[in-house]
Every structure is written in structure tokens, then in C-alpha cells.
N, C-alpha and C. Protein backbone atom coordinates (compact mmCIF):
# COMPACT_ATOMS: atom_id res chain seq x y z
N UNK A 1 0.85 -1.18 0.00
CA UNK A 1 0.00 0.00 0.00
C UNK A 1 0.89 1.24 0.00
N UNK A 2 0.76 2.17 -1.19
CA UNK A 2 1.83 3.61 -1.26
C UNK A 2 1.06 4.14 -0.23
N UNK A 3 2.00 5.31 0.35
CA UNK A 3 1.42 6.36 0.95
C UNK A 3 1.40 7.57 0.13
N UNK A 4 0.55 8.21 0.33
CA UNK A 4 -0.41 9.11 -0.82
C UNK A 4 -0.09 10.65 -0.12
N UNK A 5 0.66 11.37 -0.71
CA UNK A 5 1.21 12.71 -0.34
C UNK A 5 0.45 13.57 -0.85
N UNK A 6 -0.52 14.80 -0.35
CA UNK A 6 -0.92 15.59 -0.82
C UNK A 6 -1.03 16.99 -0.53
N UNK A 7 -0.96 18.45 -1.48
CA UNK A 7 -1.00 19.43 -1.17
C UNK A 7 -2.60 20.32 -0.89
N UNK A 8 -2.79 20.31 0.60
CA UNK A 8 -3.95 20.53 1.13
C UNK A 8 -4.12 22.34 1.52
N UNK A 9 -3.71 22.88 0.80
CA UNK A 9 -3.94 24.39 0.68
C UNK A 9 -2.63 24.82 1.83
N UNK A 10 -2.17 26.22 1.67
CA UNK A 10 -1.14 26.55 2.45
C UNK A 10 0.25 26.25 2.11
N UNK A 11 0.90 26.00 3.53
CA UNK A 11 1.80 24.86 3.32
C UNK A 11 1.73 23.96 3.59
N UNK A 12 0.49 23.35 3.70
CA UNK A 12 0.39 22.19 4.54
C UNK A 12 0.40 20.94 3.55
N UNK A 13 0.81 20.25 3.61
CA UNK A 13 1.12 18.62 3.33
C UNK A 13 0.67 17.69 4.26
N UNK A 14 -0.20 16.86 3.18
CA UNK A 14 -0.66 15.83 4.14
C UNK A 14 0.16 14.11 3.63
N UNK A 15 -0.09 13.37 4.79
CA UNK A 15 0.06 11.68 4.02
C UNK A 15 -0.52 11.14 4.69
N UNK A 16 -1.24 10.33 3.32
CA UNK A 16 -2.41 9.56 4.29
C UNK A 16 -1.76 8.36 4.20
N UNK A 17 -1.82 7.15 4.61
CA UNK A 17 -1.44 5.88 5.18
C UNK A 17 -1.59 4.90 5.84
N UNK A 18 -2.68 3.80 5.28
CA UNK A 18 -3.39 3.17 6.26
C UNK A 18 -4.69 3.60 6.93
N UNK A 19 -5.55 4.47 6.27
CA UNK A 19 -6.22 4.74 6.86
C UNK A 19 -5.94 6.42 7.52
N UNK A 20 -5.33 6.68 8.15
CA UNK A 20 -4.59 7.60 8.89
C UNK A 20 -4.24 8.71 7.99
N UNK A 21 -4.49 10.04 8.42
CA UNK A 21 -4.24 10.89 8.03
C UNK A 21 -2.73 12.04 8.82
N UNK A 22 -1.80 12.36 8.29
CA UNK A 22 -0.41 13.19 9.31
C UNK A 22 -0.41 14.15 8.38
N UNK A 23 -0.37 15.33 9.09
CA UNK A 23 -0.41 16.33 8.58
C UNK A 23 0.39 17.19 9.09
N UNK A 24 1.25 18.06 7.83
CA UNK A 24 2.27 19.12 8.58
C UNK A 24 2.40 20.18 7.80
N UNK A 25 3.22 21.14 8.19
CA UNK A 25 3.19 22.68 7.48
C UNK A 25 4.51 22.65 8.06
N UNK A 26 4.66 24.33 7.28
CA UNK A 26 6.20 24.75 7.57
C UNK A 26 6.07 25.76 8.70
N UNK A 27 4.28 26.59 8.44
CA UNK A 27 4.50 27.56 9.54
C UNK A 27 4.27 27.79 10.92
N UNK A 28 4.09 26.69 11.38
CA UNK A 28 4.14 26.23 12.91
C UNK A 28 2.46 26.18 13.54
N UNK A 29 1.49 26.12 12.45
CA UNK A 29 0.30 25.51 12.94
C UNK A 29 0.57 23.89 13.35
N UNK A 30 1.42 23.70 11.94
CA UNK A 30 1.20 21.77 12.42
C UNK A 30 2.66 21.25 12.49
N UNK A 31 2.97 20.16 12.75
CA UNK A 31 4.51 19.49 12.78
C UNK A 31 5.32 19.93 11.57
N UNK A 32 6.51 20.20 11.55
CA UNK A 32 6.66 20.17 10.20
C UNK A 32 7.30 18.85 10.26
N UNK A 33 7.12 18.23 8.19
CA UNK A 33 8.10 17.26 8.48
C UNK A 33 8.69 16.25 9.12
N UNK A 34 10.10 17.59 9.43
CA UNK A 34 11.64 17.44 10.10
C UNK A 34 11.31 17.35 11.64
N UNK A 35 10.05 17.71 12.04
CA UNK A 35 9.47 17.79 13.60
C UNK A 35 8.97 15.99 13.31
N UNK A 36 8.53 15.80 12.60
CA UNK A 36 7.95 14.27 12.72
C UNK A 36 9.18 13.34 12.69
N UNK A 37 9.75 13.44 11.80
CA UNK A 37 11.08 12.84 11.61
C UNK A 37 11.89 12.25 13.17
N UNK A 38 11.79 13.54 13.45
CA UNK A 38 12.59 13.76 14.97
C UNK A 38 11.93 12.80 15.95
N UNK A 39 10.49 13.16 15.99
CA UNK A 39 9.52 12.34 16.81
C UNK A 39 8.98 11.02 16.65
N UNK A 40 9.75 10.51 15.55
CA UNK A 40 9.78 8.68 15.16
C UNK A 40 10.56 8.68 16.15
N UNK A 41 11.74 9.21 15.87
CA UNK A 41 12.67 8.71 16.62
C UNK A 41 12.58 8.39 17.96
N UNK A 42 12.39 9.10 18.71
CA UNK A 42 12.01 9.59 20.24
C UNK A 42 10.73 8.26 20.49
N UNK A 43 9.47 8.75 19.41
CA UNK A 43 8.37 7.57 20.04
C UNK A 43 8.78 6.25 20.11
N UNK A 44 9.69 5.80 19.02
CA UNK A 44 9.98 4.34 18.58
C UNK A 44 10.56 4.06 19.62
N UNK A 45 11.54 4.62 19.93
CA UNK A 45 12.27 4.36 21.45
C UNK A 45 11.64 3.74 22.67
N UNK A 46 10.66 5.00 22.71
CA UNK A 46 9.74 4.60 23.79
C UNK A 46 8.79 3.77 23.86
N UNK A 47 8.87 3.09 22.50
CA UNK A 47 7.76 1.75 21.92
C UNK A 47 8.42 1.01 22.88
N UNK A 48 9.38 1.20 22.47
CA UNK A 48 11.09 -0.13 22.72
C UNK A 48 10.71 -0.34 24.55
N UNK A 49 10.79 1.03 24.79
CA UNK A 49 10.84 0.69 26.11
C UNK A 49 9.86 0.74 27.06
N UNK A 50 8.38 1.05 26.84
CA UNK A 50 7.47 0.35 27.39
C UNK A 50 7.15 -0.95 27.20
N UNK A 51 6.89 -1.83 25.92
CA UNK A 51 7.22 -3.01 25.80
C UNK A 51 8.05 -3.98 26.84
N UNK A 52 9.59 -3.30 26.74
CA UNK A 52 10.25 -3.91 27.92
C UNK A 52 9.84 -3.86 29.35
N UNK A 53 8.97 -2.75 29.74
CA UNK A 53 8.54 -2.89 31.17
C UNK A 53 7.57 -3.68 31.14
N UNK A 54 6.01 -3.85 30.17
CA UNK A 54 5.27 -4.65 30.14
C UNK A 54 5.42 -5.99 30.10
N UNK A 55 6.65 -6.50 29.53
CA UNK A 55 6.87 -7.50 29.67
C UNK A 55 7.31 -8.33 30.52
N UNK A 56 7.78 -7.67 31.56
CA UNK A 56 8.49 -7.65 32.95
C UNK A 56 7.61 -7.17 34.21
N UNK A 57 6.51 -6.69 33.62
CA UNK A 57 5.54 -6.05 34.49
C UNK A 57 5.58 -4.85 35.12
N UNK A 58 6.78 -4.26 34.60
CA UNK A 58 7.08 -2.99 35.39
C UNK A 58 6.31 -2.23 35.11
N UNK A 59 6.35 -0.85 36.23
CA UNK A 59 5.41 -0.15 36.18
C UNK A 59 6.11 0.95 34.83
N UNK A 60 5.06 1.48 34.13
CA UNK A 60 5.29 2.86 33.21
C UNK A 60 4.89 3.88 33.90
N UNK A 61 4.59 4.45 35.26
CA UNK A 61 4.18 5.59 35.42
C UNK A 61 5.66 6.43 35.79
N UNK A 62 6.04 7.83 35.50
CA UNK A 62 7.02 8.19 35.76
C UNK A 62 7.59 8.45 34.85
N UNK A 63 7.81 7.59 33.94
CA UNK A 63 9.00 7.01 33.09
C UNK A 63 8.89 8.21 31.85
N UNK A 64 9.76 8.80 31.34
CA UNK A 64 9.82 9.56 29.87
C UNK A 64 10.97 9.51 29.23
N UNK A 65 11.17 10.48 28.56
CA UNK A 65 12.25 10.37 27.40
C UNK A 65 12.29 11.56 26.86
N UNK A 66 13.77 12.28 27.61
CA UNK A 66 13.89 13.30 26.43
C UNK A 66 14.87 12.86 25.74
N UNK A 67 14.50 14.01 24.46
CA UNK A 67 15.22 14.06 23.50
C UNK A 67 16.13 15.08 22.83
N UNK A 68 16.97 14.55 22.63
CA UNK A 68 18.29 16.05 22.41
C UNK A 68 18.57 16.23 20.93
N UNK A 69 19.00 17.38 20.02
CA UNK A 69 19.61 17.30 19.15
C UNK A 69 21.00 18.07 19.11
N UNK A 70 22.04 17.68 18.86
CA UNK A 70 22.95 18.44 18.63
C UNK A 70 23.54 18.88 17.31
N UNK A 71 23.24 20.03 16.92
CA UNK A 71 23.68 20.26 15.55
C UNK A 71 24.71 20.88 15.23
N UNK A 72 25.51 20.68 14.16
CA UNK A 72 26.88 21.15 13.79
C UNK A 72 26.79 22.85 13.22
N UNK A 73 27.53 23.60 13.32
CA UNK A 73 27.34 24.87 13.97
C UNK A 73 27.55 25.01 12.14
N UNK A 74 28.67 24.70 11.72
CA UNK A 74 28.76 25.25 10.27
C UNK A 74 27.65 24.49 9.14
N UNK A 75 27.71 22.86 9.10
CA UNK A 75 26.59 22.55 8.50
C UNK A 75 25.40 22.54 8.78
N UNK A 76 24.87 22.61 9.70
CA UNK A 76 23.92 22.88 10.30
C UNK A 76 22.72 21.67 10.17
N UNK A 77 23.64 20.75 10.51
CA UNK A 77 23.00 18.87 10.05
C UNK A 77 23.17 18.66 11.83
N UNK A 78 22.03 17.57 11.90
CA UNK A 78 22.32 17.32 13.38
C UNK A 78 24.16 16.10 13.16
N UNK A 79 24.57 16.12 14.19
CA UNK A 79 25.47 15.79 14.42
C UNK A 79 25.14 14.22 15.24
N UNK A 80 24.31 14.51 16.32
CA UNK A 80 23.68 13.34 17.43
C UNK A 80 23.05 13.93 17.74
N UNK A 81 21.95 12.68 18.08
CA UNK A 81 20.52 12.74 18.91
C UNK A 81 20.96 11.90 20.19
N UNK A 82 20.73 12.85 21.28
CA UNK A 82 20.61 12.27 22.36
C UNK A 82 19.49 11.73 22.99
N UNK A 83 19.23 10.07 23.69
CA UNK A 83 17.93 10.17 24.20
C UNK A 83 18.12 9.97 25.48
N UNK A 84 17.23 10.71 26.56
CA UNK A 84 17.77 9.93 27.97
C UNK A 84 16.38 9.53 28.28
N UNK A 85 16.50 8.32 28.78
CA UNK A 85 15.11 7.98 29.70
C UNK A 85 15.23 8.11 31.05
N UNK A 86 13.95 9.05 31.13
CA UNK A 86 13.97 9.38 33.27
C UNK A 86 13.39 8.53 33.26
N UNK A 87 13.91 7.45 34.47
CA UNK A 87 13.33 6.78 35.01
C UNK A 87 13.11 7.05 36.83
N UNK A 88 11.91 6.55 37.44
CA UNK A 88 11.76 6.81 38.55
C UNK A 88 12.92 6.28 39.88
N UNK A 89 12.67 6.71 40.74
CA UNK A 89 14.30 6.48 41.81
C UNK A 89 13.67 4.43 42.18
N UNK A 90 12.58 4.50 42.18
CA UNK A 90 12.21 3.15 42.42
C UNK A 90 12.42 2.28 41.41
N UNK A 91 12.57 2.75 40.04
CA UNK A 91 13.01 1.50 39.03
C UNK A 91 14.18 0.86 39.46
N UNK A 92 13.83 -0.67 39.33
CA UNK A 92 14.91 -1.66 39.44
C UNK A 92 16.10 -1.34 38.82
N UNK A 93 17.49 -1.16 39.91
CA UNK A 93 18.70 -0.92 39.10
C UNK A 93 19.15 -1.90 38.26
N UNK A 94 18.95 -3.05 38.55
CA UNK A 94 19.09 -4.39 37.65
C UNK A 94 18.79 -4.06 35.94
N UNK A 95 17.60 -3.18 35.87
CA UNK A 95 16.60 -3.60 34.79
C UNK A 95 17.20 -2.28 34.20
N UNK A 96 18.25 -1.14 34.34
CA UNK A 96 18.66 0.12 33.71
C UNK A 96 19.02 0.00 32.59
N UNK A 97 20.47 -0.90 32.63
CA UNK A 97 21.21 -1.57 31.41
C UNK A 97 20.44 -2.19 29.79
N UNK A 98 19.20 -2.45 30.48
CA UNK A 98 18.15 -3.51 29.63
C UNK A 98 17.24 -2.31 29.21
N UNK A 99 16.98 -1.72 29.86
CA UNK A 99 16.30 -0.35 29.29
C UNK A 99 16.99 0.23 28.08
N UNK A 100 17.64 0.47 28.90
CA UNK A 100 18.73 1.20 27.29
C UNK A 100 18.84 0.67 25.93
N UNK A 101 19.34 -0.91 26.06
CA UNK A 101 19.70 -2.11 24.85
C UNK A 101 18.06 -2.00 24.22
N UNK A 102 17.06 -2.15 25.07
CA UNK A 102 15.85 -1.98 24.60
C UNK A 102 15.38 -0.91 23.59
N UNK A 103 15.77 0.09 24.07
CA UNK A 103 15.37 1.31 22.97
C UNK A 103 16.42 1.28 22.45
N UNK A 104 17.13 0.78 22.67
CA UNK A 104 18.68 1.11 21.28
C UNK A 104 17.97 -0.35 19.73
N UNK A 105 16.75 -1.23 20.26
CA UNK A 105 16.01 -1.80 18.78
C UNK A 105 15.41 -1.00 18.22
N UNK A 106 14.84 0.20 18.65
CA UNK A 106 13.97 1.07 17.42
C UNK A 106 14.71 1.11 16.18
N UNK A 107 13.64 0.77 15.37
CA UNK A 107 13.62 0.18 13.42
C UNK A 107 13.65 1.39 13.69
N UNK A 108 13.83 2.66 14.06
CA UNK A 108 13.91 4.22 13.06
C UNK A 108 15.14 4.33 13.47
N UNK A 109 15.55 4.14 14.63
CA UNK A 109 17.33 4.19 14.66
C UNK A 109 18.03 3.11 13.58
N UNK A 110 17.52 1.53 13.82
CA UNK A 110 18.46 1.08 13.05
C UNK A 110 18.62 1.34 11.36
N UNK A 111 17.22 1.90 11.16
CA UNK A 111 17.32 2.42 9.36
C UNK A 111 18.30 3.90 9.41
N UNK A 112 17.95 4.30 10.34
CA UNK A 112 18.87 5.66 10.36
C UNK A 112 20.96 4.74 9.86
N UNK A 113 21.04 4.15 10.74
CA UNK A 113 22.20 3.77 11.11
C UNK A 113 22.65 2.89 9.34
N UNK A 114 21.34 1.81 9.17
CA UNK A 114 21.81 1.27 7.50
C UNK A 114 20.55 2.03 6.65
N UNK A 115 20.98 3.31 6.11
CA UNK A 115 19.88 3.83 5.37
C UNK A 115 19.79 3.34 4.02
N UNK A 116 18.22 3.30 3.77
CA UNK A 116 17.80 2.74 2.54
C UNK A 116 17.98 3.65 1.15
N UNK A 117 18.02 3.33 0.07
CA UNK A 117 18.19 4.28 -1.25
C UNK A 117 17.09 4.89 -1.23
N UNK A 118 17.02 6.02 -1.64
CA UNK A 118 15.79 6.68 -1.95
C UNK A 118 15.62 6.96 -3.23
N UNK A 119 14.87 6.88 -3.89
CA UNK A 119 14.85 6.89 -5.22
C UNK A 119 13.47 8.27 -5.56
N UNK A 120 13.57 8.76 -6.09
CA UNK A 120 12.59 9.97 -6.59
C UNK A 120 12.26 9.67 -8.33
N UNK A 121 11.12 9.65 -8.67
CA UNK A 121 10.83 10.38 -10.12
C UNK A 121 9.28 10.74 -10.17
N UNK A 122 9.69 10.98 -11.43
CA UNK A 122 8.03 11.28 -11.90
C UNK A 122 7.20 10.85 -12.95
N UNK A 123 6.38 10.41 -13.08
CA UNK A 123 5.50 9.33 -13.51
C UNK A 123 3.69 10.67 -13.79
N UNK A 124 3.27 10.02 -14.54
CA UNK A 124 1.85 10.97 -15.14
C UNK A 124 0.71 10.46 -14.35
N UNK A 125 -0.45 11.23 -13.94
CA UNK A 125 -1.17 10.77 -13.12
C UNK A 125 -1.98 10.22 -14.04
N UNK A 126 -3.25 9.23 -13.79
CA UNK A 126 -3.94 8.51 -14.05
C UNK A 126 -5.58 8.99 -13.98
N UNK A 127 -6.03 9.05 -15.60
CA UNK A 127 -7.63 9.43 -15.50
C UNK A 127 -8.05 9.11 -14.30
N UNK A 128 -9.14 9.72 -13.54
CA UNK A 128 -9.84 8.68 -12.57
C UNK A 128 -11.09 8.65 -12.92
């Protein structure tokens, strides 16, 4: 199933996908983008690592994740993303190490790390 990119007046860009509609702009009504981009990252993580408490039964209350970017001053490309997870003073010290390895599986880090080709063209749209 493609995902279906469209220009919805403004700057806004939509993609629908599954049902689901994400929508962003450049001028700070909606995410842009490079704001979603960022926020795979960060959520996938935290897929990673609620999963790991559920599975273990731990509790999720408390628990977050920030997220850092550090960008290079002349190119102005991030350099590293930092993520830290707060965890509460009562989380098991045992279970810290495993936290981490856990969100270090997010599929948006590891495609980041072996990125796929991207390929672009253009093709004629179709009577409907």
C-alpha cells in the first residue's frame, strides 16, 4: 500500500497511510516534516521501552524520554541525537542496562544507522 502525499492548501502537506491521516506545514500551525522525523525517533524508542517494562511487568508511570539534538554549527545537520530515559528512583537498578539495549532496537534508529536508497521520479497521473 503507497502512501499518498498531498498538497492541502497553504503549506500544509498531508500523508495519508493506512487509513490515517499526518499532517504538517512549515509555519508552525502543524509538525513540520523534520518535527515528525525527529519524533519517530524519540516515540519508537519509547515503543522499545514500554514493551520492555510490560513485559516484565514494570510499572510505566514516571517514566519519559527526552530528547536532544545536537547540531553542527557550520553545516547545520544534526550531528547526534541524544535520548535519555527518566526513570523513577524506584526502578529496578538491575533492569537500567536492559532499558537502554531496549530502545537502542527502534527500526527508526536502526534504518537511520543502514539507510535505505531513496529513489525519486516522476510518472503521469492517471484518469480517474
Amino acid at each position: 500500500m503507497p502512501m499518498e502525499i498531498t498538497f492541502d492548501g497553504g503549506d500544509r502537506v498531508d500523508a495519508r497511510y493506512k487509513g490515517l491521516t499526518i499532517s504538517t506545514a512549515q509555519d508552525g500551525s502543524l509538525p513540520a516534516p523534520f518535527d515528525l522525523f525527529l519524533a519517530s525517533i524519540g516515540t519508537c524508542a519509547g515503543f522499545y521501552v514500554f514493551q520492555f517494562c510490560q513485559k516484565r511487568k514494570l510499572p510505566t508511570e514516571g517514566i519519559r524520554i527526552e530528547q536532544r539534538k545536537v547540531v553542527d554549527r557550520e553545516s547545520r545537520m544534526i550531528e547526534r541525537i541524544e535520548i535519555d530515559i527518566k526513570l523513577p528512583d524506584e526502578f529496578p537498578e538491575r533492569y537500567r542496562e536492559a532499558v537502554i539495549r531496549s530502545a537502542q532496537l527502534c527500526s527508526v534508529k536502526k534504518h537511520l544507522e543502514q539507510p535505505p536508497a531513496i529513489e525519486v521520479r516522476t510518472s503521469t497521473l492517471e484518469p480517474v
